[in-house]
Protein backbone atom coordinates (compact mmCIF):
# COMPACT_ATOMS: atom_id res chain seq x y z
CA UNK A 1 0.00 0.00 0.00
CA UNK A 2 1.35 3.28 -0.72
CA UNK A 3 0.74 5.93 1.36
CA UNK A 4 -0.30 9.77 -0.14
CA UNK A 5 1.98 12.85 -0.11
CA UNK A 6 2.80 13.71 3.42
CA UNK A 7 1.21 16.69 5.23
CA UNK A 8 -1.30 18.41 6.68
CA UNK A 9 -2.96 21.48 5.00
CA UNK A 10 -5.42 24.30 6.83
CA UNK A 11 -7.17 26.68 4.98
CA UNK A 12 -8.60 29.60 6.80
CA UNK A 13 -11.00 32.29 5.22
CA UNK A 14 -11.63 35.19 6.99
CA UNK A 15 -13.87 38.51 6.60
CA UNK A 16 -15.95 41.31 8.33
CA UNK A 17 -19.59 40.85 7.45
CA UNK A 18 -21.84 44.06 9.20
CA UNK A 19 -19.28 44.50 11.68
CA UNK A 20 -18.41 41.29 13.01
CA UNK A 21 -15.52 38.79 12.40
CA UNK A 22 -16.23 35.36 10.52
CA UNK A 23 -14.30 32.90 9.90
CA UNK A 24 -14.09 29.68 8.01
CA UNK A 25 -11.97 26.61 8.08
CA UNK A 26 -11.42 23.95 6.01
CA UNK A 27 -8.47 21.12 6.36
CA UNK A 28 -7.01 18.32 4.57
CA UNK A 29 -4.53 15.30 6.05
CA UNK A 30 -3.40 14.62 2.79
CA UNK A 31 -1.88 17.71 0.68
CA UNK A 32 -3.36 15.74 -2.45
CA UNK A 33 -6.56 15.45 -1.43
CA UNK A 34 -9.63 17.62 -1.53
CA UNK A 35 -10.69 19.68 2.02
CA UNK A 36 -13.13 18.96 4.30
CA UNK A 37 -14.97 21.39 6.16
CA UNK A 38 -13.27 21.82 9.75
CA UNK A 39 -15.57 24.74 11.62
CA UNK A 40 -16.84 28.13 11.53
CA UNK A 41 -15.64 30.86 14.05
CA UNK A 42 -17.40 33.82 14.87
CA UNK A 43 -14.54 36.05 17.02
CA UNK A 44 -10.68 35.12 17.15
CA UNK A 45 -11.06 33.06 20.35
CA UNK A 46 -12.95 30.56 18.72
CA UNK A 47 -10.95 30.81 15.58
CA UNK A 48 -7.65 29.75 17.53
CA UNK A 49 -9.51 27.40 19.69
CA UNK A 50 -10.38 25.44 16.02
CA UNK A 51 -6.37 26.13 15.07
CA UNK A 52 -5.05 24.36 18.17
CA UNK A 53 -7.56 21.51 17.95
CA UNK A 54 -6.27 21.08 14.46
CA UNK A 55 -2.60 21.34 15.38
CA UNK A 56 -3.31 18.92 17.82
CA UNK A 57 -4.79 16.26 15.77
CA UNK A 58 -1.72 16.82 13.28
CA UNK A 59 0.91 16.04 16.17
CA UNK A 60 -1.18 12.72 17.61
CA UNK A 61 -1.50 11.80 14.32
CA UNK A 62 2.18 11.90 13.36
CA UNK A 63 1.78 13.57 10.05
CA UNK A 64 4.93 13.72 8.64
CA UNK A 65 6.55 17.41 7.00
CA UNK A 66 5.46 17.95 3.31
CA UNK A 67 8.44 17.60 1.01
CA UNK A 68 10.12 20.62 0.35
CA UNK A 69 11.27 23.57 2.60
């Protein structure tokens, strides 16, 4: 079995709709594949609060670095 590119990837959208922060994240465990929604954030708290838990997952998981510098 041959195992995908390594990596982790995290996109994060964010934008001021009427006044108030929103943010979007979407994530991907495998830099070739597609992203999957990860959560929605409405201040910064709760947009760093979604970053750690994703940072998180990538160190239990072991992801290795991406090829590359």
């Amino acid at each position: 079995m041959t195992a995908g590119p390594p990596g982790a990837v995290l996109l994060l959208s964010a934008w001021v709709d009427g006044g108030a922060l929103r943010v979007r994240l979407s994530a991907s465990d495998d830099l070739a594949g597609p992203t999957r929604p990860l959560g929605v954030a409405g201040d910064v708290d709760g947009a760093c609060e979604l970053v750690r838990r994703w940072l998180q997952n990538v160190v239990e998981s072991g992801t290795p670095p991406p090829d590359g510098p």
